[in-house]
PDB file of N, CA and C in Angstrom:
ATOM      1  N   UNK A   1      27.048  13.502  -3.852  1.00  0.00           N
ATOM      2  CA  UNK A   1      25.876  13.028  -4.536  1.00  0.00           C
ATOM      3  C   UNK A   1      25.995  13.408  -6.013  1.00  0.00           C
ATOM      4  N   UNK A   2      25.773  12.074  -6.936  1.00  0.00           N
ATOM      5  CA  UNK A   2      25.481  12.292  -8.384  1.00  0.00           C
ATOM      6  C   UNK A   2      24.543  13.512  -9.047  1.00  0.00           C
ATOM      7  N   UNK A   3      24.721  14.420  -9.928  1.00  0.00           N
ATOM      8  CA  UNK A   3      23.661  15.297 -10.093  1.00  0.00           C
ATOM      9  C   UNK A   3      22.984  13.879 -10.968  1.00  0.00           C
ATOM     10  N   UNK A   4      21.855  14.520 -11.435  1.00  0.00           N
ATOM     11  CA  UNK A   4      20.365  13.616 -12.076  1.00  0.00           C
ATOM     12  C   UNK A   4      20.062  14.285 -13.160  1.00  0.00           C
ATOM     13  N   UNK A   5      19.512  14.226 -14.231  1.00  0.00           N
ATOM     14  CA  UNK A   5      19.193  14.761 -15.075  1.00  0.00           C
ATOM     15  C   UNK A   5      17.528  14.971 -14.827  1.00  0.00           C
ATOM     16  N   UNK A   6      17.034  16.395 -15.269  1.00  0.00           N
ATOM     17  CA  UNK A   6      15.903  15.965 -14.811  1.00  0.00           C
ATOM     18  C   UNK A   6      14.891  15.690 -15.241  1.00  0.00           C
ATOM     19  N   UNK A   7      14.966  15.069 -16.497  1.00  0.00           N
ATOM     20  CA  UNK A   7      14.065  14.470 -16.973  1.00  0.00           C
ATOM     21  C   UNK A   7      13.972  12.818 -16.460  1.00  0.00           C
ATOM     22  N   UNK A   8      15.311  12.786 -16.295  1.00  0.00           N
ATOM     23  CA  UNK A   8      15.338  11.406 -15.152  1.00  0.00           C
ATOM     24  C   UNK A   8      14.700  11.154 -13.698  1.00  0.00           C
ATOM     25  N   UNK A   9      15.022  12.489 -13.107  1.00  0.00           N
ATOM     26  CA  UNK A   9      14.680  12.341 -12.257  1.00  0.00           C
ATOM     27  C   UNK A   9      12.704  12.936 -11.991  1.00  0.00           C
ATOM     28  N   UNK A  10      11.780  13.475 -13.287  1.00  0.00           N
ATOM     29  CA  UNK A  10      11.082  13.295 -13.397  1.00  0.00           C
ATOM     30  C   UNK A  10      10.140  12.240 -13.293  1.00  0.00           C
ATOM     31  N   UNK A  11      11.066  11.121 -14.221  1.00  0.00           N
ATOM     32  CA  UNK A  11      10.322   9.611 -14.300  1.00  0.00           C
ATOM     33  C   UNK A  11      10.201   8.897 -13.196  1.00  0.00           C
ATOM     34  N   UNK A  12      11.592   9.365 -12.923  1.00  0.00           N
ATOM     35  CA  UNK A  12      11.402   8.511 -11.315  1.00  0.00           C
ATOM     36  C   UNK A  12      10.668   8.729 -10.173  1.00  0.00           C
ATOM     37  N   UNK A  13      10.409  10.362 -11.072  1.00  0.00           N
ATOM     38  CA  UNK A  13       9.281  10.809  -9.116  1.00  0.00           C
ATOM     39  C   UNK A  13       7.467   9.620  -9.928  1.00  0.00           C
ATOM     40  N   UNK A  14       7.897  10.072 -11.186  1.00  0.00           N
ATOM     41  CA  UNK A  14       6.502   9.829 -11.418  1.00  0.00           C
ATOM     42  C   UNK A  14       5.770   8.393 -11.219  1.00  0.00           C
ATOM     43  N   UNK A  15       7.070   7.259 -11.426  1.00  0.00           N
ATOM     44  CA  UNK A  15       7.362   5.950 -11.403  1.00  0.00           C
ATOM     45  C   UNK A  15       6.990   6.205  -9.601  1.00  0.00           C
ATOM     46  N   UNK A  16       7.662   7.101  -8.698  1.00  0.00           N
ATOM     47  CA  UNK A  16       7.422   6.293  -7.272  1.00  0.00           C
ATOM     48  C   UNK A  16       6.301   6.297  -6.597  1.00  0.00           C
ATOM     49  N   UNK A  17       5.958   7.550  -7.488  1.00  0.00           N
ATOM     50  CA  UNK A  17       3.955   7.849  -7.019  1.00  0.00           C
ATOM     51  C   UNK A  17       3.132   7.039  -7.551  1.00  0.00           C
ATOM     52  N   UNK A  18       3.362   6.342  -8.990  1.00  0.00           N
ATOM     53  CA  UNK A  18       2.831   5.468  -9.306  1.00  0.00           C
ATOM     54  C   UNK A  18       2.293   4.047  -8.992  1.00  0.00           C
ATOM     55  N   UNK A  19       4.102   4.137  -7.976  1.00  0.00           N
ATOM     56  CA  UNK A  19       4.070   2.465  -7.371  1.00  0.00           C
ATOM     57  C   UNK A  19       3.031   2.879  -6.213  1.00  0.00           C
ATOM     58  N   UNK A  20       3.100   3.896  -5.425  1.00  0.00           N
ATOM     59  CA  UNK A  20       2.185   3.911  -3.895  1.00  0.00           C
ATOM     60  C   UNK A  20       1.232   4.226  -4.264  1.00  0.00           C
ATOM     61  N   UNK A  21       0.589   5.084  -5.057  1.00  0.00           N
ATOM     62  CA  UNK A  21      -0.852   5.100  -5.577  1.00  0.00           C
ATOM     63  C   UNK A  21      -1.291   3.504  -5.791  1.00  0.00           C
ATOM     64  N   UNK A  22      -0.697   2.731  -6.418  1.00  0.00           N
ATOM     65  CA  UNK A  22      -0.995   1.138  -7.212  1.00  0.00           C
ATOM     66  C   UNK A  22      -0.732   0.623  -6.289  1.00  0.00           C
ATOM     67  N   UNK A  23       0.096   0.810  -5.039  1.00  0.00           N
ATOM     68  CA  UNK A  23      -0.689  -0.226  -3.749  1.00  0.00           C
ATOM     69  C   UNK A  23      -1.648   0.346  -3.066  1.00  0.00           C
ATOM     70  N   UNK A  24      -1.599   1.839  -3.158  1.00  0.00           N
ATOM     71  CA  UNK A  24      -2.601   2.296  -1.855  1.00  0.00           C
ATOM     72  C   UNK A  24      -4.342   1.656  -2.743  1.00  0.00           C
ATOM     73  N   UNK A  25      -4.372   1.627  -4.253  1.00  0.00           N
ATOM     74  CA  UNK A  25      -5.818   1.228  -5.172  1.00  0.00           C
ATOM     75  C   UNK A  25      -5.845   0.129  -5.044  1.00  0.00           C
ATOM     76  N   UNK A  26      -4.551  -0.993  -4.693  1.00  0.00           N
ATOM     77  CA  UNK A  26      -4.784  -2.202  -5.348  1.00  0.00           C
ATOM     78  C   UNK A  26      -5.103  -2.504  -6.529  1.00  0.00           C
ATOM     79  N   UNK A  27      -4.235  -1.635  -7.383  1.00  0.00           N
ATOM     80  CA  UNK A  27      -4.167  -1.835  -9.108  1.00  0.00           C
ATOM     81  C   UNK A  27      -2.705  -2.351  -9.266  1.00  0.00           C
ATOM     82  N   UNK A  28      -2.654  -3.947  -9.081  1.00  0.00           N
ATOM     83  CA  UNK A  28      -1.698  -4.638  -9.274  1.00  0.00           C
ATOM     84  C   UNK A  28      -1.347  -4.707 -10.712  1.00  0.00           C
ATOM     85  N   UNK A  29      -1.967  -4.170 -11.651  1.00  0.00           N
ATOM     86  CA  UNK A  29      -1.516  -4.459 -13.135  1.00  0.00           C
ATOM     87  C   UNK A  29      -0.193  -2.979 -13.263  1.00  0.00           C
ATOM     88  N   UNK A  30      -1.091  -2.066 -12.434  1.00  0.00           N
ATOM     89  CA  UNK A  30      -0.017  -0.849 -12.829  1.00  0.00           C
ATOM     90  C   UNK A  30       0.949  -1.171 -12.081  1.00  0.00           C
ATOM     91  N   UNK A  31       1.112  -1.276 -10.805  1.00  0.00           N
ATOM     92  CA  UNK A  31       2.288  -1.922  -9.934  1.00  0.00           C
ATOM     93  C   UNK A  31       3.303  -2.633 -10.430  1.00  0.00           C
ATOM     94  N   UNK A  32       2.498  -3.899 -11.488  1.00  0.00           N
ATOM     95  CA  UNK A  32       3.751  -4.845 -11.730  1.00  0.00           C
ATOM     96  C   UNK A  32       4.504  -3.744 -13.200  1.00  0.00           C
ATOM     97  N   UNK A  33       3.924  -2.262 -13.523  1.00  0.00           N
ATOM     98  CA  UNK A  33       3.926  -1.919 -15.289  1.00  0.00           C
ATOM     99  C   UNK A  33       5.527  -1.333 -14.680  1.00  0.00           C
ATOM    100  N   UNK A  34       5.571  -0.979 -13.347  1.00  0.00           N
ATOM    101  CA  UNK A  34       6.670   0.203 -12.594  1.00  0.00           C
ATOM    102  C   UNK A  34       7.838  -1.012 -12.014  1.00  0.00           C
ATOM    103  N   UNK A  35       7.579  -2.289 -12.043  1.00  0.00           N
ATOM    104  CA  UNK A  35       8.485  -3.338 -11.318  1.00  0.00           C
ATOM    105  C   UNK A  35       9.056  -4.326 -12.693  1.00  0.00           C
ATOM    106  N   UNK A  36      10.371  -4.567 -11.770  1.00  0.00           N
ATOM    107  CA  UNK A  36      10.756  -6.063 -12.526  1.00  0.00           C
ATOM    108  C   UNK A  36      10.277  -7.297 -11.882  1.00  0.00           C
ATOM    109  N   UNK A  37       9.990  -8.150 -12.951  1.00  0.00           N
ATOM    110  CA  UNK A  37       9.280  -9.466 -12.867  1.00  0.00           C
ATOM    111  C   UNK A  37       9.791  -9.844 -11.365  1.00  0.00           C
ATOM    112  N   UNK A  38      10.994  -9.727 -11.228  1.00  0.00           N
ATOM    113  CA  UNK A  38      11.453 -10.444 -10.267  1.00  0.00           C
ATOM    114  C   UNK A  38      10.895 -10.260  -8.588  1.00  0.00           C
ATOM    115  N   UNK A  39      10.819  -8.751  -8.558  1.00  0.00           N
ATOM    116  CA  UNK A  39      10.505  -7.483  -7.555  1.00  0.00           C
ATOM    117  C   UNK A  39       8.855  -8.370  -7.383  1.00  0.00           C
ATOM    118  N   UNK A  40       8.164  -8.202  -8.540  1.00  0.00           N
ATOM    119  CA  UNK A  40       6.882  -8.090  -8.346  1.00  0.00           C
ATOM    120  C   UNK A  40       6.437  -9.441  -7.613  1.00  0.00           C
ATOM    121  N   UNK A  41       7.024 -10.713  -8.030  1.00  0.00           N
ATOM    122  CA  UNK A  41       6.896 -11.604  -7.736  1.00  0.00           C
ATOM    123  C   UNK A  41       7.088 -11.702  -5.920  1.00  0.00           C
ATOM    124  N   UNK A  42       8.433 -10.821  -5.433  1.00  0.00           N
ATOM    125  CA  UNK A  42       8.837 -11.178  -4.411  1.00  0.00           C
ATOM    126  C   UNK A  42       7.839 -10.683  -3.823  1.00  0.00           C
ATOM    127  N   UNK A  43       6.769  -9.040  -4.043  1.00  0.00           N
ATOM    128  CA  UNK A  43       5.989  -8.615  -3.142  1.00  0.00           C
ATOM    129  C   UNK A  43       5.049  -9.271  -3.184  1.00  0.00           C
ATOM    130  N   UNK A  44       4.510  -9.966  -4.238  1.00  0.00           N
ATOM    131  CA  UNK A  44       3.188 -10.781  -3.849  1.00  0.00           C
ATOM    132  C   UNK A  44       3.463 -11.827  -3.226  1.00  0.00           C
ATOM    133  N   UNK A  45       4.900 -12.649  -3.194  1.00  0.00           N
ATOM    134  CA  UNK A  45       5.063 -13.591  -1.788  1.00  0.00           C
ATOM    135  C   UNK A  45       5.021 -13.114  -0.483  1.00  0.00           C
ATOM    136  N   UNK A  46       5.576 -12.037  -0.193  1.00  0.00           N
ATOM    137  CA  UNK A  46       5.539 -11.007   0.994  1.00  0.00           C
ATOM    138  C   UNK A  46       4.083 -10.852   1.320  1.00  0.00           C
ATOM    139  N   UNK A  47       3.643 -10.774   0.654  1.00  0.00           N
ATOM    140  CA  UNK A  47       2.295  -9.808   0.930  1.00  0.00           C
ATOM    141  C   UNK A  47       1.157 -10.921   0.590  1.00  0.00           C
ATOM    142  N   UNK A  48       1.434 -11.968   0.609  1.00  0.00           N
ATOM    143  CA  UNK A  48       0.427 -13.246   0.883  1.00  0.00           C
ATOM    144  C   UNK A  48       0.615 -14.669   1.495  1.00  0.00           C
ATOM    145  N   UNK A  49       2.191 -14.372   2.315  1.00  0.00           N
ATOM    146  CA  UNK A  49       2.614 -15.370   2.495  1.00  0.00           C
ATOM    147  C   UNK A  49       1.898 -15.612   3.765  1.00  0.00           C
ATOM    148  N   UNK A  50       0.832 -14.728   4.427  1.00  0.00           N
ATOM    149  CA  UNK A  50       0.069 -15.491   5.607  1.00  0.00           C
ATOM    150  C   UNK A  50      -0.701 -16.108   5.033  1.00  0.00           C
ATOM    151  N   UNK A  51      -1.423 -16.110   4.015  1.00  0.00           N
ATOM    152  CA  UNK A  51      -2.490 -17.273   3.825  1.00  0.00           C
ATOM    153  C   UNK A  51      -2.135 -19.187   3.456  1.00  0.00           C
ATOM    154  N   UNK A  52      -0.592 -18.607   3.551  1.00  0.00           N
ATOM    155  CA  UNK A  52      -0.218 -20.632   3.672  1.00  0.00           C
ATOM    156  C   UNK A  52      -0.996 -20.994   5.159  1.00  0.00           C
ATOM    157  N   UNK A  53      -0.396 -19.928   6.093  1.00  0.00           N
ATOM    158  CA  UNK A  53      -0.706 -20.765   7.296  1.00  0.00           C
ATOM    159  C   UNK A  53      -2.518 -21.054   7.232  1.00  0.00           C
ATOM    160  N   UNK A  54      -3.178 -20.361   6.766  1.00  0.00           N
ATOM    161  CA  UNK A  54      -4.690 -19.747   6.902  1.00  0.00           C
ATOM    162  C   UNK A  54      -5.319 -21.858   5.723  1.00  0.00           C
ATOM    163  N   UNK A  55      -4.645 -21.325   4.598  1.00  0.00           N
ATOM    164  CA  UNK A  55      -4.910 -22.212   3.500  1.00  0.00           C
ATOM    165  C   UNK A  55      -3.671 -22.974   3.300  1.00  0.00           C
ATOM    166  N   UNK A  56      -3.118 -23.953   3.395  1.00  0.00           N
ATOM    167  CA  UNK A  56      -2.096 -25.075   3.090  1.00  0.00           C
ATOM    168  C   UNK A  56      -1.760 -24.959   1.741  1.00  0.00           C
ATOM    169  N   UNK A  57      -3.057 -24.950   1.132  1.00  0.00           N
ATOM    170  CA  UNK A  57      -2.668 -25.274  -0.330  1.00  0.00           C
ATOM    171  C   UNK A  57      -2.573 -24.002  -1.047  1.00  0.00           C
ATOM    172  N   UNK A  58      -2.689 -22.870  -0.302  1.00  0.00           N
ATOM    173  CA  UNK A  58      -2.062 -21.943  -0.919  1.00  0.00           C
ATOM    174  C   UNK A  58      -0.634 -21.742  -1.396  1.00  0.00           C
ATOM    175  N   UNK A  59       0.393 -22.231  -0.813  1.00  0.00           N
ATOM    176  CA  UNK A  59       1.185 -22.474  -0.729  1.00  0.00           C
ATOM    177  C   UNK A  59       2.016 -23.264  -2.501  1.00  0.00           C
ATOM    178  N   UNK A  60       0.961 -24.463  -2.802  1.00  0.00           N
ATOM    179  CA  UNK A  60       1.142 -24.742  -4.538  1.00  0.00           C
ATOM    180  C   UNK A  60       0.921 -23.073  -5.279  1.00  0.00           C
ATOM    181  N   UNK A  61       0.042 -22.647  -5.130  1.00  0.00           N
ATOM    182  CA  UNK A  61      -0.496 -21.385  -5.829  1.00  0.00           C
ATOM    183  C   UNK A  61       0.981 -20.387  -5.665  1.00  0.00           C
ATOM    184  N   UNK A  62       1.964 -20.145  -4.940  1.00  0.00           N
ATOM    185  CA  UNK A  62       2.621 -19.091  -4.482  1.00  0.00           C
ATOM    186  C   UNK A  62       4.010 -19.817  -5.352  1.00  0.00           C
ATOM    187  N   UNK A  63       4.223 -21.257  -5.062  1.00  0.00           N
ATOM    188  CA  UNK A  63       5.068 -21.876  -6.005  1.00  0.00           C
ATOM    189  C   UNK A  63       5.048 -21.411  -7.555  1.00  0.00           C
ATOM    190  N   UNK A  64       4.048 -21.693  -7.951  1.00  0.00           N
ATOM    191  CA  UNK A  64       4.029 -21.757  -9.637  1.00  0.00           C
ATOM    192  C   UNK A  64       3.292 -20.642 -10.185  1.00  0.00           C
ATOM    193  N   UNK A  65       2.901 -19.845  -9.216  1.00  0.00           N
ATOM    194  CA  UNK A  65       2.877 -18.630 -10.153  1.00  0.00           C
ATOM    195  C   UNK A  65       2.994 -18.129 -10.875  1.00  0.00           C
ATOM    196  N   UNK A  66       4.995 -18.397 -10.933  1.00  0.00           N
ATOM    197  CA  UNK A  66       6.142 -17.595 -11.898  1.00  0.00           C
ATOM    198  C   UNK A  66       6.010 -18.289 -13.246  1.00  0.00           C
ATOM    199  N   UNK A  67       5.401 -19.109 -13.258  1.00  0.00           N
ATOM    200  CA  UNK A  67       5.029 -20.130 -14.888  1.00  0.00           C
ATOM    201  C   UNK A  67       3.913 -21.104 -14.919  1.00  0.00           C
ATOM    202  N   UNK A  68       2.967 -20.529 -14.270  1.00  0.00           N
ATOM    203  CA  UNK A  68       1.214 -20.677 -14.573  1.00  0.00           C
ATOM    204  C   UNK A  68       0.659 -19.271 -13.876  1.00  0.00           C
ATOM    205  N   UNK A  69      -0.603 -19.243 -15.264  1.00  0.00           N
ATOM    206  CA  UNK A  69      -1.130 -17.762 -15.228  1.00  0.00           C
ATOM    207  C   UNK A  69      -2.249 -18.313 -14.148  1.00  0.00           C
ATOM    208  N   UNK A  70      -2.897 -18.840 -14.147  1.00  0.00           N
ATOM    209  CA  UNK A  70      -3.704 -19.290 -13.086  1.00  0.00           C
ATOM    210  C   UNK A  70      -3.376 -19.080 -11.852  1.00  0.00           C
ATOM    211  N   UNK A  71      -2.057 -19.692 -11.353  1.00  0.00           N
ATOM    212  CA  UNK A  71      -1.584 -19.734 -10.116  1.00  0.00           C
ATOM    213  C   UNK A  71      -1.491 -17.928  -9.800  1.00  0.00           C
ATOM    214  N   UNK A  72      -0.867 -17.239 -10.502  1.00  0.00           N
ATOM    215  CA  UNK A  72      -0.335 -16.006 -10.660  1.00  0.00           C
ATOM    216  C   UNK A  72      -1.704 -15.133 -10.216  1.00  0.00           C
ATOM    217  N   UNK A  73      -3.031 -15.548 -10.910  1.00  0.00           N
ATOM    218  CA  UNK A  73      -4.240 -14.951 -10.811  1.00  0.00           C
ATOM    219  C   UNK A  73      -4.308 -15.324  -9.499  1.00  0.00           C
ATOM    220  N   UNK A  74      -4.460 -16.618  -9.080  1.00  0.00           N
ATOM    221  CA  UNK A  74      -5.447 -16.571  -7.392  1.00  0.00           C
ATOM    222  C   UNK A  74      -4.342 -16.100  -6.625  1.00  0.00           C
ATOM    223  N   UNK A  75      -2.950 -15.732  -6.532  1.00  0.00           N
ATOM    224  CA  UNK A  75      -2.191 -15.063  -5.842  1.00  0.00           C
ATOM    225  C   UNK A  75      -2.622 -13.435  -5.939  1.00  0.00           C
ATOM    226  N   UNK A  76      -2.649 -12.848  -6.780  1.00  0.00           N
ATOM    227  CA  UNK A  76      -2.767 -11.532  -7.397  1.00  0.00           C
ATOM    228  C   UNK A  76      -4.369 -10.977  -6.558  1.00  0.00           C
ATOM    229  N   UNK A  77      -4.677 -11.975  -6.740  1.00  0.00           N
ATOM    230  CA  UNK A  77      -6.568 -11.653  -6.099  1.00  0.00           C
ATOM    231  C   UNK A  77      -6.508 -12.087  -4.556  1.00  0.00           C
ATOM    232  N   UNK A  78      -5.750 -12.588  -4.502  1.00  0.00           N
ATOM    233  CA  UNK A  78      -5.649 -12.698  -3.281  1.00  0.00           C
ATOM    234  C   UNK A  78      -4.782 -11.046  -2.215  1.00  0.00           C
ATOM    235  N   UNK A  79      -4.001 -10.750  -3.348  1.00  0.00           N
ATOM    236  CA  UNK A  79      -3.216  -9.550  -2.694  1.00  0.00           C
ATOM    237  C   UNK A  79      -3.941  -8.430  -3.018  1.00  0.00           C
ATOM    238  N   UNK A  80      -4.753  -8.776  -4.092  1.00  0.00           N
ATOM    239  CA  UNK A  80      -5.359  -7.347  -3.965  1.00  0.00           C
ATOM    240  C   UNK A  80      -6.757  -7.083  -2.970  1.00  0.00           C
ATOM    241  N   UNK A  81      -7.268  -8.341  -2.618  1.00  0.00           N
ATOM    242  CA  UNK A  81      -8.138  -8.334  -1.981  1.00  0.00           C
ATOM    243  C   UNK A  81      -7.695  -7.837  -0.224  1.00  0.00           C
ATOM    244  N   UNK A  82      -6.210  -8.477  -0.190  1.00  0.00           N
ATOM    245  CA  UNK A  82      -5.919  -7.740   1.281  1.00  0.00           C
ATOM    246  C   UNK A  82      -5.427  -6.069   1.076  1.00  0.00           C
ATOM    247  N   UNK A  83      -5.212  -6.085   0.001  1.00  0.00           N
ATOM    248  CA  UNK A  83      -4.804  -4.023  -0.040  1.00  0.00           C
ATOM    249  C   UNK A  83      -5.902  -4.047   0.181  1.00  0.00           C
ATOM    250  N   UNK A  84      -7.374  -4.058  -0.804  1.00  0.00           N
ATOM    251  CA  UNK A  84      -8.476  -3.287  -0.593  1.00  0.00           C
ATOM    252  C   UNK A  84      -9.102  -3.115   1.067  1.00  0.00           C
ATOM    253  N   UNK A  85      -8.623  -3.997   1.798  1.00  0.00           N
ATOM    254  CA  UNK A  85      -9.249  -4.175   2.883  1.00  0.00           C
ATOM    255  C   UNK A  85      -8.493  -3.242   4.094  1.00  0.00           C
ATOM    256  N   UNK A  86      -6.920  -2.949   3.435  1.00  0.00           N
ATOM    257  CA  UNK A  86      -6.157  -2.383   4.493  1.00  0.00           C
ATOM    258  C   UNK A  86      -6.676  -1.192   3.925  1.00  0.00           C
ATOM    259  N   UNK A  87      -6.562  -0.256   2.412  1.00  0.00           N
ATOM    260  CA  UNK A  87      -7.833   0.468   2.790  1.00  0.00           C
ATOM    261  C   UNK A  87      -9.066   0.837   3.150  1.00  0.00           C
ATOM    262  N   UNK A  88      -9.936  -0.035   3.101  1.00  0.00           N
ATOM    263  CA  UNK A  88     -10.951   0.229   3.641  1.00  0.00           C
ATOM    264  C   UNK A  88     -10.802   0.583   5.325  1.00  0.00           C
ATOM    265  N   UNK A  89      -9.733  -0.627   6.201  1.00  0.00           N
ATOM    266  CA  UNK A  89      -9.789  -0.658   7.408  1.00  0.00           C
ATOM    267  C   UNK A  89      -9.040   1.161   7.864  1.00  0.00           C
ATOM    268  N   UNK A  90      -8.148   2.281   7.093  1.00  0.00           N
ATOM    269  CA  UNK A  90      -7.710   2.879   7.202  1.00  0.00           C
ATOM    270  C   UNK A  90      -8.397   3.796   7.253  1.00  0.00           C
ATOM    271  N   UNK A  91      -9.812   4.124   6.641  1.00  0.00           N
ATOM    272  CA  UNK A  91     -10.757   5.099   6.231  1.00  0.00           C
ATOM    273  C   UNK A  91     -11.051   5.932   8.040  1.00  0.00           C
ATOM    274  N   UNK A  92     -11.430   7.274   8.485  1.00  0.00           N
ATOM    275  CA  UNK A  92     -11.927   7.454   9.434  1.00  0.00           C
ATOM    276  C   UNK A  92     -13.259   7.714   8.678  1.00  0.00           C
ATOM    277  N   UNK A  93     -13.947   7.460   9.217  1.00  0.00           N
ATOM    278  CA  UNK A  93     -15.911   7.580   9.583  1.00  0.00           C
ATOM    279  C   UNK A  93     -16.078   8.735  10.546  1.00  0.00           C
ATOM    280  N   UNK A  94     -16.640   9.185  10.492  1.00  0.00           N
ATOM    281  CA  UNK A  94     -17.241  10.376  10.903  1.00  0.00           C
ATOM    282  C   UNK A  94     -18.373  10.102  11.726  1.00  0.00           C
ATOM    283  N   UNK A  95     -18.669   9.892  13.157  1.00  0.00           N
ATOM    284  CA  UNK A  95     -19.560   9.183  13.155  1.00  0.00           C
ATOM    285  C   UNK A  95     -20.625  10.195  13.464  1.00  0.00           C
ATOM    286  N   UNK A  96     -19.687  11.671  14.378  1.00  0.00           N
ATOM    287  CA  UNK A  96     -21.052  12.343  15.138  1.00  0.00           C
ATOM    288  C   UNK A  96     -19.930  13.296  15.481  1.00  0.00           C
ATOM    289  N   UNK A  97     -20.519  15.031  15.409  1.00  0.00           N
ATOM    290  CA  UNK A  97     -19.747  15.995  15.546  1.00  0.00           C
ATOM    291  C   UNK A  97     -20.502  16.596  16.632  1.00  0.00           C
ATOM    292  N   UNK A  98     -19.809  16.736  17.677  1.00  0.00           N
ATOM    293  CA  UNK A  98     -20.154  17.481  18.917  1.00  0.00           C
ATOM    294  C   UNK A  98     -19.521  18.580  18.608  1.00  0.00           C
ATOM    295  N   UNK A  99     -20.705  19.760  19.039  1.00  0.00           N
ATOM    296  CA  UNK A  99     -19.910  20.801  19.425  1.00  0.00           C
ATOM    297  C   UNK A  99     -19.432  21.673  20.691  1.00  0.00           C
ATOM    298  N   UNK A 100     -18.237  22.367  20.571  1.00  0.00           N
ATOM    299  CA  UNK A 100     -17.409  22.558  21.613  1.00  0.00           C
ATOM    300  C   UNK A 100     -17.198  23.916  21.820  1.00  0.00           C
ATOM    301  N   UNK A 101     -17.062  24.642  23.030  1.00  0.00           N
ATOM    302  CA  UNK A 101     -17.602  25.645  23.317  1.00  0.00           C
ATOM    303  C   UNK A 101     -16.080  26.229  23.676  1.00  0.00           C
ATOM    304  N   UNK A 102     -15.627  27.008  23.029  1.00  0.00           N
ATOM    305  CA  UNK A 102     -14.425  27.320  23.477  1.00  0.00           C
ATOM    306  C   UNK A 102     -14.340  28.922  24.401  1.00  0.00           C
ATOM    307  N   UNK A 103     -13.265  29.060  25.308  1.00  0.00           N
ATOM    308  CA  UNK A 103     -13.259  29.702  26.334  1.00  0.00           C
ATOM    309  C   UNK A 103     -11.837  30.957  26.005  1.00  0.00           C
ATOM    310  N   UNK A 104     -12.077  31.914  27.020  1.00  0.00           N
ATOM    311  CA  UNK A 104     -10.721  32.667  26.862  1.00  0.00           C
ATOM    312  C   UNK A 104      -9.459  32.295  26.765  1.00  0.00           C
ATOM    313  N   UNK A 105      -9.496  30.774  28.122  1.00  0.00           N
ATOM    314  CA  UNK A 105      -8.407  29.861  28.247  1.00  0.00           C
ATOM    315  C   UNK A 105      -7.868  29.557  26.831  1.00  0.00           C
ATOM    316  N   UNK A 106      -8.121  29.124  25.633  1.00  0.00           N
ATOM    317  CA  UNK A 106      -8.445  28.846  24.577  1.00  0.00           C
ATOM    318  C   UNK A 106      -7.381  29.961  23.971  1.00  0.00           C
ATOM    319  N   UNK A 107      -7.202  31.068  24.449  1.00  0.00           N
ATOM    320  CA  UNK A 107      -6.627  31.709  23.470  1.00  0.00           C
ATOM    321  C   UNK A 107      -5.653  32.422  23.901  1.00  0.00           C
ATOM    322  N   UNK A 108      -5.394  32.165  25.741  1.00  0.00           N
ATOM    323  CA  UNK A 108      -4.204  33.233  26.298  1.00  0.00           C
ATOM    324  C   UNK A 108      -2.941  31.838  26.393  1.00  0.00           C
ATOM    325  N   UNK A 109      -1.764  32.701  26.522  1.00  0.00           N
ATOM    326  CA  UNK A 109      -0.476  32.242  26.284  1.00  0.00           C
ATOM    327  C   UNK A 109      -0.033  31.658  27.837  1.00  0.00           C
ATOM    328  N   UNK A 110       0.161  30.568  28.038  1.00  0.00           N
ATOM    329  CA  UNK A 110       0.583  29.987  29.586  1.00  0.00           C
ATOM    330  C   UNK A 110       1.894  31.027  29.852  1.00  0.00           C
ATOM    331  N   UNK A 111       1.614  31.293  31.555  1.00  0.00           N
ATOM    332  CA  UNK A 111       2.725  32.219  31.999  1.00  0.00           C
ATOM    333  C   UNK A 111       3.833  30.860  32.378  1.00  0.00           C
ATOM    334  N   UNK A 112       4.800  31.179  32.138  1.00  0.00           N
ATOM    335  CA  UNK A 112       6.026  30.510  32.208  1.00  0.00           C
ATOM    336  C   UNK A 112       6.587  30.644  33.909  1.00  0.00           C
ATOM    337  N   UNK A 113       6.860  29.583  34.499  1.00  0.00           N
ATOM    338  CA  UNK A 113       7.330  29.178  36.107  1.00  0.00           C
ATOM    339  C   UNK A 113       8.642  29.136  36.081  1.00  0.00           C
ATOM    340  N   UNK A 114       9.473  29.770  37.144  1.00  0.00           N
ATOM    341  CA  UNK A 114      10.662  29.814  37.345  1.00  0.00           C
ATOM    342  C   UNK A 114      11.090  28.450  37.950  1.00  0.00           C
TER     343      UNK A 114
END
């Protein structure tokens, strides 16, 4: 293995937390600031290519993206609208804390069987 310099390898930790923070927020502006055009493009096809089947004409929108800002926008809102939702759906709720009565069992060590 190459050694790293570590101011290099600073940027890069800081660049990789950057990218998963900016999907886990759905702050696609910082996402695309850490990607090449090319990268960024491919994840927002990835990551919206179910709504052709959902919407047909989504499908123009995913085309011309790469050279209309329009197209680029209802793709972009479209992906960020499914991050926000995969976080939201990830959240636990708390709904109701029972409490639990713990016993001696609770704290002795199982005897081991031959």
């Amino acid at each position: 293995m190459y050694p790293i310099d570590t101011a290099l390898e600073k940027k890069l930790t800081e660049s990789l937390h950057l990218y998963y923070d900016s999907l886990g927020s759905a702050d696609l502006k910082s996402l695309r600031s850490v990607m090449e055009d090319e990268s960024y493009f491919t994840l927002l096809e990835m990551m919206s290519f179910k709504h052709v089947f959902h919407e047909p004409s989504f499908k123009s929108s995913l085309e011309a993206m790469q050279r209309d800002a329009l197209a680029l926008k209802k793709v972009e809102d479209v992906v960020s609208l499914d991050l926000k939702k995969r976080v939201q759906d990830s959240e636990i709720k708390i709904l109701r804390l029972e409490p639990r009565v713990l016993t001696e069992s609770h704290f002795t060590t199982p005897k081991m069987t031959n």
